[in-house]
PDB file of N, CA and C in Angstrom:
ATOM      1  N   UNK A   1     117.834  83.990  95.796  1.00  0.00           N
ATOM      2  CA  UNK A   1     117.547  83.595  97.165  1.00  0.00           C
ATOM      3  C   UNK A   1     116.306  82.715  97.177  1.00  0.00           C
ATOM      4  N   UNK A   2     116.177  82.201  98.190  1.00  0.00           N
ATOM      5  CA  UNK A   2     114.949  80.963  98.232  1.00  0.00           C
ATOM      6  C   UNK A   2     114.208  81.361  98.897  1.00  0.00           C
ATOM      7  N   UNK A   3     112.839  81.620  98.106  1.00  0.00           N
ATOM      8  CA  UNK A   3     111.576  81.927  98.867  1.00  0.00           C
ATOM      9  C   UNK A   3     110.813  80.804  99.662  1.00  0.00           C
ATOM     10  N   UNK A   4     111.136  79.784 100.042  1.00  0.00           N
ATOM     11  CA  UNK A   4     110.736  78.494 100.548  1.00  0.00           C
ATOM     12  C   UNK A   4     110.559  79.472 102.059  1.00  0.00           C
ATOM     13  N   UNK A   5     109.698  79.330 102.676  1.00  0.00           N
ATOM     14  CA  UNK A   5     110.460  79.582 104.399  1.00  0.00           C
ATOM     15  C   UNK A   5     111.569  78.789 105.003  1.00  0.00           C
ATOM     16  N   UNK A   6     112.375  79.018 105.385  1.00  0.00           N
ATOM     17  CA  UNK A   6     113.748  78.654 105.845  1.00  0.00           C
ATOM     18  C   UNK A   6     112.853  77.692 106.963  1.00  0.00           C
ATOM     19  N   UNK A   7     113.207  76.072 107.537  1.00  0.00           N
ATOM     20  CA  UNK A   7     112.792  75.736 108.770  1.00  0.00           C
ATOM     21  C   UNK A   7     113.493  76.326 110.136  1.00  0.00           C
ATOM     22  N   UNK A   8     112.797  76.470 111.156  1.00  0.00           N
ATOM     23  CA  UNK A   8     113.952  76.628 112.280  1.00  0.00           C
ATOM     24  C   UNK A   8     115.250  75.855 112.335  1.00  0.00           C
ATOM     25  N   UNK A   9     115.215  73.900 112.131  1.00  0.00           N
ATOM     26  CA  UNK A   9     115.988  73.484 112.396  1.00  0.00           C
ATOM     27  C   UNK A   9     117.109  73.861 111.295  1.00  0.00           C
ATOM     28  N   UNK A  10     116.919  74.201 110.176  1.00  0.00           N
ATOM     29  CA  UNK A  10     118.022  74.880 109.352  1.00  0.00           C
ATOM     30  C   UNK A  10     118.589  76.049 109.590  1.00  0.00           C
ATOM     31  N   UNK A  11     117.739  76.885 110.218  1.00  0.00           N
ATOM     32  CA  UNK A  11     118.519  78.303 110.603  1.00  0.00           C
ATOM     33  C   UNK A  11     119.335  77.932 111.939  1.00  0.00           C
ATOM     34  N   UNK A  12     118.738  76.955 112.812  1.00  0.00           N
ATOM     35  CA  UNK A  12     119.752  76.964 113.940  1.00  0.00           C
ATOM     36  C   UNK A  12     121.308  75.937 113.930  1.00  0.00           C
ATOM     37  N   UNK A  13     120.880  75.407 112.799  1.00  0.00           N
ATOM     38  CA  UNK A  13     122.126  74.376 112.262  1.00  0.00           C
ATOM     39  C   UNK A  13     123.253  75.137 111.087  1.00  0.00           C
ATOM     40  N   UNK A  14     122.334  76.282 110.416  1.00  0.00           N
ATOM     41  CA  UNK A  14     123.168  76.961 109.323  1.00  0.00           C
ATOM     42  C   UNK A  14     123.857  78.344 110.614  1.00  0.00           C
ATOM     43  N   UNK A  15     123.295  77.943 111.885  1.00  0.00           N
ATOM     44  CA  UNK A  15     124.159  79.651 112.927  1.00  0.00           C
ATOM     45  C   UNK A  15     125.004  78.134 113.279  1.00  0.00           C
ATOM     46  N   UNK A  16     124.588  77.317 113.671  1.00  0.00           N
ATOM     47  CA  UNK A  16     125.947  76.673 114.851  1.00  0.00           C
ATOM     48  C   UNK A  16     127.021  76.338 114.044  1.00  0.00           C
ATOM     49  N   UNK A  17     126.776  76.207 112.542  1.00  0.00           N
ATOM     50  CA  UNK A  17     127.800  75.777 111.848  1.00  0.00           C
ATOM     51  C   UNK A  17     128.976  77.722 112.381  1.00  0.00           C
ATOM     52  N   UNK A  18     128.203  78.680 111.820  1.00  0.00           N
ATOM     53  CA  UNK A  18     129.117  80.220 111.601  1.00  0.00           C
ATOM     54  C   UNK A  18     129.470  80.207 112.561  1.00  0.00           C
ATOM     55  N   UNK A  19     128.721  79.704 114.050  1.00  0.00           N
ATOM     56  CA  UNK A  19     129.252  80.014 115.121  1.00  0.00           C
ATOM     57  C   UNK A  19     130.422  79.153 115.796  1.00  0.00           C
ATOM     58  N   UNK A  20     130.886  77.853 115.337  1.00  0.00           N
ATOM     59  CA  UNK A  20     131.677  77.149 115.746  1.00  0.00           C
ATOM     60  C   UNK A  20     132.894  77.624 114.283  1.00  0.00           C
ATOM     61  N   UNK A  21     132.595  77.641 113.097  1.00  0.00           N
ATOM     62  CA  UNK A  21     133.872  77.975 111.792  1.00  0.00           C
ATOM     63  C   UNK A  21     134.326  79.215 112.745  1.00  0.00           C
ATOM     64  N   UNK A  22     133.553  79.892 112.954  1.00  0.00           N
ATOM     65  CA  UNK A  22     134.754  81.205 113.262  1.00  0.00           C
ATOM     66  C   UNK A  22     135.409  80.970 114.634  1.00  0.00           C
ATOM     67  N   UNK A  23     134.529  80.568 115.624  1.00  0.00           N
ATOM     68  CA  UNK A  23     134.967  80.224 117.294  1.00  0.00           C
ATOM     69  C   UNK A  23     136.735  79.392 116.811  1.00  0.00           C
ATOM     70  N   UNK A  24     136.498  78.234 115.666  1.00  0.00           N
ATOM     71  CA  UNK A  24     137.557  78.077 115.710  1.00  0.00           C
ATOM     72  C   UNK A  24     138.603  78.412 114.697  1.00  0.00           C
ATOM     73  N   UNK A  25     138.368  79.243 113.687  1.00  0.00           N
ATOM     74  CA  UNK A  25     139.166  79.948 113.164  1.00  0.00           C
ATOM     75  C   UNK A  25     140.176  81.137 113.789  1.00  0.00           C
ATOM     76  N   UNK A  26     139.065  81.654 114.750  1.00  0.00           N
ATOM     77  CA  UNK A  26     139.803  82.922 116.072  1.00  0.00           C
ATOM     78  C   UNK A  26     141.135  81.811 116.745  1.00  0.00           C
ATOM     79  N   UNK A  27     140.381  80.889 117.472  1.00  0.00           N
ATOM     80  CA  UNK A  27     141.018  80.161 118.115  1.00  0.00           C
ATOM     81  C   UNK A  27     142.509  79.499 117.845  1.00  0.00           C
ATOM     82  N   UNK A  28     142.165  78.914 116.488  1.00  0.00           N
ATOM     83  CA  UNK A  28     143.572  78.669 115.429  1.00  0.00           C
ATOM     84  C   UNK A  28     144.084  79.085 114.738  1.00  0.00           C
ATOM     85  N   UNK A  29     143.662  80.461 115.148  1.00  0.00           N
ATOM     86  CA  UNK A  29     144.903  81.434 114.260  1.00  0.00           C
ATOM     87  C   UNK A  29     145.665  81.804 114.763  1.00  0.00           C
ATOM     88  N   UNK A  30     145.974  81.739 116.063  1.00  0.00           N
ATOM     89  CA  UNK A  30     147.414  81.833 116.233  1.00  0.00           C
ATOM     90  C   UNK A  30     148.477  80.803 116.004  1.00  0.00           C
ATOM     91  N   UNK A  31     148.150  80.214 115.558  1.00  0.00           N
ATOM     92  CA  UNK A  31     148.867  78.758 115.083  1.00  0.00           C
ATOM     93  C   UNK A  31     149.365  79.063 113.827  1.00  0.00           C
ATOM     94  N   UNK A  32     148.585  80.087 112.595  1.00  0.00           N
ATOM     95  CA  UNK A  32     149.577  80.491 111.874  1.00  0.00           C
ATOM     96  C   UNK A  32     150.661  81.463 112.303  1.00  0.00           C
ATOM     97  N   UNK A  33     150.133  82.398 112.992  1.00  0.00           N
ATOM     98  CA  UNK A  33     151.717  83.303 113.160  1.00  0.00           C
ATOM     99  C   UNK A  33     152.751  82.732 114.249  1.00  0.00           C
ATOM    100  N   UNK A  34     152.253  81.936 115.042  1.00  0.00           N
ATOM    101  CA  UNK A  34     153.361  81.089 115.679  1.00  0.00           C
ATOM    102  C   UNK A  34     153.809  79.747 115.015  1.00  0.00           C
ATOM    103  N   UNK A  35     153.859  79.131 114.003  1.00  0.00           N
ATOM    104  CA  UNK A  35     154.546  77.872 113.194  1.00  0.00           C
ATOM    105  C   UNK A  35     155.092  78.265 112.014  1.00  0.00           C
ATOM    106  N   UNK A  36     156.397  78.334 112.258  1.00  0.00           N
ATOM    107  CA  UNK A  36     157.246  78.255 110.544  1.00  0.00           C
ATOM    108  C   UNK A  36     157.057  76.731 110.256  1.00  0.00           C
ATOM    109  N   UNK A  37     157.059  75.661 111.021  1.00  0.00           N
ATOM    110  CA  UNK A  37     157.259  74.317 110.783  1.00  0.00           C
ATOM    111  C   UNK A  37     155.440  73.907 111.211  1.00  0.00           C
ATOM    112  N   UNK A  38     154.799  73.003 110.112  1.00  0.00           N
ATOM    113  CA  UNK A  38     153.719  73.144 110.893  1.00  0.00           C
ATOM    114  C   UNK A  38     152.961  74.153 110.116  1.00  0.00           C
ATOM    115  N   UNK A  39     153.345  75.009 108.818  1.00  0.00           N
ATOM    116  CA  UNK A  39     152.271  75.897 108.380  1.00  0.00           C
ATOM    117  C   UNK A  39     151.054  75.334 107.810  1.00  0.00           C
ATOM    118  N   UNK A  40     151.916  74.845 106.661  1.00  0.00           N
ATOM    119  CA  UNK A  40     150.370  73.775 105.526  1.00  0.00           C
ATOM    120  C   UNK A  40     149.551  73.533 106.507  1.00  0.00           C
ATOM    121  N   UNK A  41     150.031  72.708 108.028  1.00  0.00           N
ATOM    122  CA  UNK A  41     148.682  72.114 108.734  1.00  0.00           C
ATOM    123  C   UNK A  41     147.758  73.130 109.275  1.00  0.00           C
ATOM    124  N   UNK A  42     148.338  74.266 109.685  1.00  0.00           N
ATOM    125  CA  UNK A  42     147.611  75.041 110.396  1.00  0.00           C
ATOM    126  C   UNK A  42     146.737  75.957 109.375  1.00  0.00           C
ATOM    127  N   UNK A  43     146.851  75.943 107.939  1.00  0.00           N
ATOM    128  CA  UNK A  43     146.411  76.676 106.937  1.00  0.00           C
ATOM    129  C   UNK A  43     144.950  75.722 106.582  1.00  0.00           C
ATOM    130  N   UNK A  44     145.665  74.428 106.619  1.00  0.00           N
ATOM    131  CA  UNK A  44     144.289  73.497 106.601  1.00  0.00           C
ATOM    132  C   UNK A  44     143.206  73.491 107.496  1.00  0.00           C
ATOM    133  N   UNK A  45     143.860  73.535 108.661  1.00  0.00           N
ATOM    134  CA  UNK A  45     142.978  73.675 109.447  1.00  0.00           C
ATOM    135  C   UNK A  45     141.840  75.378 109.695  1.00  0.00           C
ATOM    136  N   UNK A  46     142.501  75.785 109.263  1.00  0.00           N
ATOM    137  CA  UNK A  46     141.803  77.469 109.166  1.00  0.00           C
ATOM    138  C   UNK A  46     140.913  77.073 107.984  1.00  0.00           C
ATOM    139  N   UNK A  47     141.505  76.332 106.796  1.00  0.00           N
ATOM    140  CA  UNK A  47     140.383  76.547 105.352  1.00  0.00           C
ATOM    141  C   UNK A  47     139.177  75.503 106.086  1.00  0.00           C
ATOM    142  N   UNK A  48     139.178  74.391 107.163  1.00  0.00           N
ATOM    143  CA  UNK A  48     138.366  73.922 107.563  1.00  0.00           C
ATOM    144  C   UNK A  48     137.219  74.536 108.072  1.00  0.00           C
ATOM    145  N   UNK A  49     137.542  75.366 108.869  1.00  0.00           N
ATOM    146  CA  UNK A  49     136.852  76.894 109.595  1.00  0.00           C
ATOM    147  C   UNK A  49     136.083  77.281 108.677  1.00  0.00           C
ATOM    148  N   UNK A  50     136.961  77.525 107.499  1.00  0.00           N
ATOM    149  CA  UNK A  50     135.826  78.805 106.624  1.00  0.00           C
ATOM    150  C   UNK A  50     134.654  77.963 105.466  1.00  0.00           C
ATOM    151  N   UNK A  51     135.113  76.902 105.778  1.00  0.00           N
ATOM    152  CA  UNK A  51     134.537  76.150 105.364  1.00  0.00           C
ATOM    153  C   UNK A  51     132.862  75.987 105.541  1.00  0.00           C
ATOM    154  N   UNK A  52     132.894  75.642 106.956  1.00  0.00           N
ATOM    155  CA  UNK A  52     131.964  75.497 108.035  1.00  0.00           C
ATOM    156  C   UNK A  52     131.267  77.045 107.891  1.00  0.00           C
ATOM    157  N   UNK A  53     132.070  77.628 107.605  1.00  0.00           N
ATOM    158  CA  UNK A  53     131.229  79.295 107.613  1.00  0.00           C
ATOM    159  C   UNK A  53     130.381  79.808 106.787  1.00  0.00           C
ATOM    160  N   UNK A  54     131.507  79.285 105.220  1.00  0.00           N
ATOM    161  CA  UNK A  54     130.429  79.254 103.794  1.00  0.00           C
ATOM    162  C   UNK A  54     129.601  78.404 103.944  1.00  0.00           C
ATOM    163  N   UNK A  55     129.494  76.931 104.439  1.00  0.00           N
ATOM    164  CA  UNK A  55     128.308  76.385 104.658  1.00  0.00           C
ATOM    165  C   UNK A  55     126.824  77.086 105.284  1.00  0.00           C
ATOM    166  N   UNK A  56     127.141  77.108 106.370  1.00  0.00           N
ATOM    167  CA  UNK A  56     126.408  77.848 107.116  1.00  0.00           C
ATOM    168  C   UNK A  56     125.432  79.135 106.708  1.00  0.00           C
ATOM    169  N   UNK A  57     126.719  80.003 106.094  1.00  0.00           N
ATOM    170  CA  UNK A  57     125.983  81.156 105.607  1.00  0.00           C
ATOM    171  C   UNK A  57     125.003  80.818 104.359  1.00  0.00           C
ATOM    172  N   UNK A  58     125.370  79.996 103.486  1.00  0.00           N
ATOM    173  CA  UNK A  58     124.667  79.355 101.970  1.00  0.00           C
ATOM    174  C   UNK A  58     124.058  79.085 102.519  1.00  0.00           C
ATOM    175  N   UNK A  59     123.933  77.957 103.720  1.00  0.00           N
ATOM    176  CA  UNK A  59     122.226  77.120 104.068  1.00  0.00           C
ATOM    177  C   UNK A  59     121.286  78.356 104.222  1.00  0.00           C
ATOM    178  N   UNK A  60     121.864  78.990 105.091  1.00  0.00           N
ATOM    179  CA  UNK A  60     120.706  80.147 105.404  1.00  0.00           C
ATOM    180  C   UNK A  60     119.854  81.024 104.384  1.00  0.00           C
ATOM    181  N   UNK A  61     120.527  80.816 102.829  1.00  0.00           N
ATOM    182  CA  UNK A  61     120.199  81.368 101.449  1.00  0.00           C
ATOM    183  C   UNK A  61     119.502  80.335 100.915  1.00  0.00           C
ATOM    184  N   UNK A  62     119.433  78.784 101.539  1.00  0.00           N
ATOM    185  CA  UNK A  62     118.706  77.740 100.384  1.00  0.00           C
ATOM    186  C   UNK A  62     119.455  77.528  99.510  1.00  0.00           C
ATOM    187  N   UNK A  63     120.646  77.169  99.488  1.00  0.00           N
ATOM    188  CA  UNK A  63     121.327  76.903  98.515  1.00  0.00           C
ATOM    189  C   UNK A  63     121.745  75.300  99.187  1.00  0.00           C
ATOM    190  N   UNK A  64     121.197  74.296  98.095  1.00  0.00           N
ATOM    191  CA  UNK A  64     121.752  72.795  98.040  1.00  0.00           C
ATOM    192  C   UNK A  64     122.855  72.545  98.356  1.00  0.00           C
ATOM    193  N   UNK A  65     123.796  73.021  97.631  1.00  0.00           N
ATOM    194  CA  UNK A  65     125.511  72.005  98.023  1.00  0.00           C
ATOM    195  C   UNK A  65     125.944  72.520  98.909  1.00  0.00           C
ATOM    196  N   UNK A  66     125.401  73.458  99.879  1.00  0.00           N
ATOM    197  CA  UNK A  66     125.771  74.109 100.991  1.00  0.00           C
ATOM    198  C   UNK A  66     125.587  72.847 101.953  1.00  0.00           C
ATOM    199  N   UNK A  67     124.383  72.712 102.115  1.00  0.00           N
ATOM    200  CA  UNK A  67     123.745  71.699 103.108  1.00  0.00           C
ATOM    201  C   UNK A  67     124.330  70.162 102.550  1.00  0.00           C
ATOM    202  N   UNK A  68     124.660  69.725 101.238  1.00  0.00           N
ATOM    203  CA  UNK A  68     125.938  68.815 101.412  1.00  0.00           C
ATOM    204  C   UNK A  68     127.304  69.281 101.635  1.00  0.00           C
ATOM    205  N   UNK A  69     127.838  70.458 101.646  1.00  0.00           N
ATOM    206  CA  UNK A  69     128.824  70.518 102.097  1.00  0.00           C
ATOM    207  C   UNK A  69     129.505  70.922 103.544  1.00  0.00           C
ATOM    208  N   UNK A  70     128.016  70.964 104.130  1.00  0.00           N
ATOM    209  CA  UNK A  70     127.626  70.794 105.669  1.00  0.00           C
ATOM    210  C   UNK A  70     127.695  69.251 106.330  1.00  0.00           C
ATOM    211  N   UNK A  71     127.013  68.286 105.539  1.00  0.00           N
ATOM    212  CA  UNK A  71     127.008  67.261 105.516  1.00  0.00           C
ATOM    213  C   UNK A  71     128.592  66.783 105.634  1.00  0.00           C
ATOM    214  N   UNK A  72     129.132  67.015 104.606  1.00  0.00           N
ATOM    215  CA  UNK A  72     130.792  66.690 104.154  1.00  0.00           C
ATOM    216  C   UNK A  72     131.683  67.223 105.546  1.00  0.00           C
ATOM    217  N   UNK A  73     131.410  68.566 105.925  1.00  0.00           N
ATOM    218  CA  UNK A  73     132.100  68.806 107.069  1.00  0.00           C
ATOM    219  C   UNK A  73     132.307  67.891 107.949  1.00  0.00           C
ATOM    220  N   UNK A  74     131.315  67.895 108.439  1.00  0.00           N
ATOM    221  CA  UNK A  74     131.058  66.811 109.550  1.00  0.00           C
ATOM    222  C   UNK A  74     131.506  65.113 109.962  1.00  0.00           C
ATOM    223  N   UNK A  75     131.037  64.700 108.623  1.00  0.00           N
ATOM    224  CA  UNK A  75     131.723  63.521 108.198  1.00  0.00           C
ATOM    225  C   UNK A  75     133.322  63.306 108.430  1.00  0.00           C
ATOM    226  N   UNK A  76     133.266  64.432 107.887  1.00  0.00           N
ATOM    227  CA  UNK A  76     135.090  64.943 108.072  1.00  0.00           C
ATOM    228  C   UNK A  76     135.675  64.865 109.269  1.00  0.00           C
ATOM    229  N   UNK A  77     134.915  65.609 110.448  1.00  0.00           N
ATOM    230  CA  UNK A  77     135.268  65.602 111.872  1.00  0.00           C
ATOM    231  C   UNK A  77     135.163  64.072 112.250  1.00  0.00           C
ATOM    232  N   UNK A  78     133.378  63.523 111.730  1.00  0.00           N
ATOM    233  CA  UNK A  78     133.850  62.159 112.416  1.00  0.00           C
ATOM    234  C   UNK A  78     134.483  61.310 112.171  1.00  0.00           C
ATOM    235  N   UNK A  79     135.156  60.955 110.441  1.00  0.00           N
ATOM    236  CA  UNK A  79     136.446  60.042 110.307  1.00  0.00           C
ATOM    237  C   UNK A  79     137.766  60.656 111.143  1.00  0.00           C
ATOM    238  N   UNK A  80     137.554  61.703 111.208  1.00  0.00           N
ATOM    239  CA  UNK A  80     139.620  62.714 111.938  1.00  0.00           C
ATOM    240  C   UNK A  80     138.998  62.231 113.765  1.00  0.00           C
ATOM    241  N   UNK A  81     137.830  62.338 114.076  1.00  0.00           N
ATOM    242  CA  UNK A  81     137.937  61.276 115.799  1.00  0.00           C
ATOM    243  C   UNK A  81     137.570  60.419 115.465  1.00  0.00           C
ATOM    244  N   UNK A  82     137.616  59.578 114.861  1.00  0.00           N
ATOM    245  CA  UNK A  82     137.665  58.042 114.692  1.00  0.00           C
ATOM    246  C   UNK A  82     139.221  57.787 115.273  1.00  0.00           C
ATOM    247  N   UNK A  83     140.510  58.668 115.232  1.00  0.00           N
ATOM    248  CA  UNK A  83     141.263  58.281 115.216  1.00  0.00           C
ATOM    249  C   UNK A  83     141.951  59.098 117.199  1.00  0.00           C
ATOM    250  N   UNK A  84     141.040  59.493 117.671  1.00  0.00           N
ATOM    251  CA  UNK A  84     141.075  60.353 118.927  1.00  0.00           C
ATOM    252  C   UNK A  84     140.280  59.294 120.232  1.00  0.00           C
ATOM    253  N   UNK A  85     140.458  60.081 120.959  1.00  0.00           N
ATOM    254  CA  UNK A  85     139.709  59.010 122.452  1.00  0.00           C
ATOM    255  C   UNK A  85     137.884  58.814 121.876  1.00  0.00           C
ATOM    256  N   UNK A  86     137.515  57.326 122.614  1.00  0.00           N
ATOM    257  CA  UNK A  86     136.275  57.097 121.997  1.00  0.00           C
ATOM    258  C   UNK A  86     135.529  58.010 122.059  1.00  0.00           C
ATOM    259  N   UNK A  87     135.621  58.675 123.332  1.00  0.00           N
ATOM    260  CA  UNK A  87     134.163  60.157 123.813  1.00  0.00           C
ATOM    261  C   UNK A  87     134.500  60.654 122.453  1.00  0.00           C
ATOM    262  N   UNK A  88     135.327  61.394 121.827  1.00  0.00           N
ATOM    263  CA  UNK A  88     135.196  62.446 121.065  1.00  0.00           C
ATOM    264  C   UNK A  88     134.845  61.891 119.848  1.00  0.00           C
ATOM    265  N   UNK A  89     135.181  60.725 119.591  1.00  0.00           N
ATOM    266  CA  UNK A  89     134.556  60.085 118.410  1.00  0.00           C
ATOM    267  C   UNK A  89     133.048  59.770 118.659  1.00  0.00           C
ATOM    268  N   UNK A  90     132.768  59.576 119.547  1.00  0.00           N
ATOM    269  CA  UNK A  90     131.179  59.193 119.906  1.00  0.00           C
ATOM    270  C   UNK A  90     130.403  60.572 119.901  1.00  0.00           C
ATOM    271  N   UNK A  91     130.949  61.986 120.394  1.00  0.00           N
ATOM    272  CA  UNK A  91     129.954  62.841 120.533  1.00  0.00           C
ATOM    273  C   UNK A  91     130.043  63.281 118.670  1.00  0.00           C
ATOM    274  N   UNK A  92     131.080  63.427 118.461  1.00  0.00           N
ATOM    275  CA  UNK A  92     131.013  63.782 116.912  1.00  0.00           C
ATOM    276  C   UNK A  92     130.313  62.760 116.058  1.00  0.00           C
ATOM    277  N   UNK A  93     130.020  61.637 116.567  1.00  0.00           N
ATOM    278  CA  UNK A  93     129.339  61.032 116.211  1.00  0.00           C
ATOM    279  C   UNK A  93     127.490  61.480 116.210  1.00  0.00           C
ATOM    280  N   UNK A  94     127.381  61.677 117.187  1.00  0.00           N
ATOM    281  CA  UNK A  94     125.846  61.555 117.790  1.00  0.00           C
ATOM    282  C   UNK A  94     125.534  63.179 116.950  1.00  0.00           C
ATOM    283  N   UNK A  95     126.727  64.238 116.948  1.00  0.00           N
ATOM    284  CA  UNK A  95     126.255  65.944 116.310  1.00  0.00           C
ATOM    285  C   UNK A  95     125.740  65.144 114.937  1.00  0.00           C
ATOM    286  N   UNK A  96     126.925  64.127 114.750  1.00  0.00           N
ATOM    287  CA  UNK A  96     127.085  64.086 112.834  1.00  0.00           C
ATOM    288  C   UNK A  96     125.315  63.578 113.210  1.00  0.00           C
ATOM    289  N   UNK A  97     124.834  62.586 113.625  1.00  0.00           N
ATOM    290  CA  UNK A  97     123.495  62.032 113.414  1.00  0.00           C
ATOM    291  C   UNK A  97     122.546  63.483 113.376  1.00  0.00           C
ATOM    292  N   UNK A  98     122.654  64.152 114.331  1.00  0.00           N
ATOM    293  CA  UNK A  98     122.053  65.035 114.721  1.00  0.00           C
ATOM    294  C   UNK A  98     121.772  66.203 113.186  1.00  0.00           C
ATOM    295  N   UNK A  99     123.056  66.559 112.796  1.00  0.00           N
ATOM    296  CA  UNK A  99     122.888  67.543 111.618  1.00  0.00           C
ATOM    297  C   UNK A  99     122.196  66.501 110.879  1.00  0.00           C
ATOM    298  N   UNK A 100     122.383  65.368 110.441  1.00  0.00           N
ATOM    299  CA  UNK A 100     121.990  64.554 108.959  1.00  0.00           C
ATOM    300  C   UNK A 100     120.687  64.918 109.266  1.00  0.00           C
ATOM    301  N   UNK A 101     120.116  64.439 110.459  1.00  0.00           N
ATOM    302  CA  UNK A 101     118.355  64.570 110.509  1.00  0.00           C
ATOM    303  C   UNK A 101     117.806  65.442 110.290  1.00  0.00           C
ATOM    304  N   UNK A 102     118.431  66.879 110.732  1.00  0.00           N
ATOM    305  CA  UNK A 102     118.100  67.893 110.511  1.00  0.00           C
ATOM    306  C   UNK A 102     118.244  68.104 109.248  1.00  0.00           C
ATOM    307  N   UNK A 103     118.922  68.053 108.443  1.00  0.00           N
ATOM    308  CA  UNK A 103     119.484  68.703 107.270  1.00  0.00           C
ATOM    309  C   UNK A 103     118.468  67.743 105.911  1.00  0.00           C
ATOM    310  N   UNK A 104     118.386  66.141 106.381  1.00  0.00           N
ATOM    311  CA  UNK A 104     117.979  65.447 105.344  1.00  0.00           C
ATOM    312  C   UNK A 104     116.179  65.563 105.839  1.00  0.00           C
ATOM    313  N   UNK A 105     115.666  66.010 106.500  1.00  0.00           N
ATOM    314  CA  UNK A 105     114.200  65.817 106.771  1.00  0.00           C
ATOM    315  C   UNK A 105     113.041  66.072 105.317  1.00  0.00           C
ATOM    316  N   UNK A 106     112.257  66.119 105.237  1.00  0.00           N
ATOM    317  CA  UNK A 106     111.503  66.430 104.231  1.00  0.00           C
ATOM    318  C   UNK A 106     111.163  68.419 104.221  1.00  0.00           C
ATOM    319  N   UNK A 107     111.225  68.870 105.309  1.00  0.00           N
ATOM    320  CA  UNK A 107     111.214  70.205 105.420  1.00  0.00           C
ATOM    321  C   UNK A 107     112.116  71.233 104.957  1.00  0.00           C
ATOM    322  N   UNK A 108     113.393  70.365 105.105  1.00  0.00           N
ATOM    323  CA  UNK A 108     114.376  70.696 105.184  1.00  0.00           C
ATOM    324  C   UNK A 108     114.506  70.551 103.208  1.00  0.00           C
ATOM    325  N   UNK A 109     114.814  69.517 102.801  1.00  0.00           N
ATOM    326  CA  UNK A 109     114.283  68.928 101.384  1.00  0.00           C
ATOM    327  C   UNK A 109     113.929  69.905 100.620  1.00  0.00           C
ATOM    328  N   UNK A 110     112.651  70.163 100.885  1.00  0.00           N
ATOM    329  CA  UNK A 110     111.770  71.224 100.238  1.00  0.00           C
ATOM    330  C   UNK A 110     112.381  72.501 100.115  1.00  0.00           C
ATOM    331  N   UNK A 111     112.969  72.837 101.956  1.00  0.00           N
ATOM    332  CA  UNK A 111     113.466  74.082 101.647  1.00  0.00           C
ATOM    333  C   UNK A 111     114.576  74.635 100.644  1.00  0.00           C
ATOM    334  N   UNK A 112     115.491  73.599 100.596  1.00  0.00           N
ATOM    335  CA  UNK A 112     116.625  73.909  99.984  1.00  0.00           C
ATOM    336  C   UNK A 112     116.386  73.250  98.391  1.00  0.00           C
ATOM    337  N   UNK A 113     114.966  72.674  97.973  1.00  0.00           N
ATOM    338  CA  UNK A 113     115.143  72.121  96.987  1.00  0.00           C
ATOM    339  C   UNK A 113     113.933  73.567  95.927  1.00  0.00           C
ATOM    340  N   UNK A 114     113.552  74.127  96.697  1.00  0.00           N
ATOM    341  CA  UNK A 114     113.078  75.700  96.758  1.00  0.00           C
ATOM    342  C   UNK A 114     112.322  75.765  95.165  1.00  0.00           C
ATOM    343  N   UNK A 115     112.267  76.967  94.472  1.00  0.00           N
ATOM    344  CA  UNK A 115     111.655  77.363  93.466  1.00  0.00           C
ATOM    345  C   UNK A 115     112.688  77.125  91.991  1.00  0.00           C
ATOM    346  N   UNK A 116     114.074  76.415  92.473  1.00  0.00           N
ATOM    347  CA  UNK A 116     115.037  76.919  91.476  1.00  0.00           C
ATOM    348  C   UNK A 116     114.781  75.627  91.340  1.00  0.00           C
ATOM    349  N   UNK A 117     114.706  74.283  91.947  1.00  0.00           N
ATOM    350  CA  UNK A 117     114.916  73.294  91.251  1.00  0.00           C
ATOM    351  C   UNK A 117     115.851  72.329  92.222  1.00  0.00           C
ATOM    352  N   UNK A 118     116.677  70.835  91.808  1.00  0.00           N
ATOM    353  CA  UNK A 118     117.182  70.374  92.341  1.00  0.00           C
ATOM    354  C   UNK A 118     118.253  70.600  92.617  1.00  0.00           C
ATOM    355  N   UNK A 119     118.885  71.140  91.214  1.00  0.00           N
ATOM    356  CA  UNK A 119     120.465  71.201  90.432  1.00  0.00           C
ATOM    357  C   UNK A 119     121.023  72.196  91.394  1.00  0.00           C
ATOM    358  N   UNK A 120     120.407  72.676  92.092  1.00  0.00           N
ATOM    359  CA  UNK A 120     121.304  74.206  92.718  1.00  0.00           C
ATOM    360  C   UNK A 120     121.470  73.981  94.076  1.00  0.00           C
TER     361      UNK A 120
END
């Protein structure tokens, strides 16, 4: 675990990530037990969820590829509304700015770049 002090803006970015993976994992799971046709997508979309969850929970430990694979999430959302009405591409836009700053700051840096080193 990382003895760095965790910043606020990482603990409140490593909860909104757990709190939106599961909000929509609850949410889209009924999409697996209602689609025989339509499964793979709805399976993807759930591993998206837990995705967002292991992120989340790792940032909160200081663990590096968490907070890029927080990064990666996101990115993710904003190329998939790139292809949706502009609002939703624009607000997923402005979160995606929003996490990078948070996540890439120098505080942030430090924290997750901790006592173990870079590699982790």
């Amino acid at each position: 675990m990382n003895r760095e002090k965790r910043p606020l803006v990482v603990t409140i970015v490593s909860c909104v990530y757990i709190v939106v993976g599961t909000i929509g994992l609850v949410y889209h799971f009924h999409e697996l037990l209602s689609r025989s046709d339509g499964l793979r997508d709805a399976m993807l979309v759930e591993a998206v969820e837990l995705v967002a969850i292991v992120c989340g929970a790792f940032m909160l430990w200081g663990l590096n590829w968490a907070r890029w694979g927080a990064l990666a999430w996101i990115a993710f959302h904003i190329v998939l509304s790139a292809f949706h009405a502009v609002q939703e591409f624009a607000m997923h836009l402005l979160i995606g700015v929003v996490i990078a700053w948070a996540l890439l700051r120098p505080e942030a840096a430090r924290y997750f770049r901790g006592l173990r080193g870079e590699g982790t």
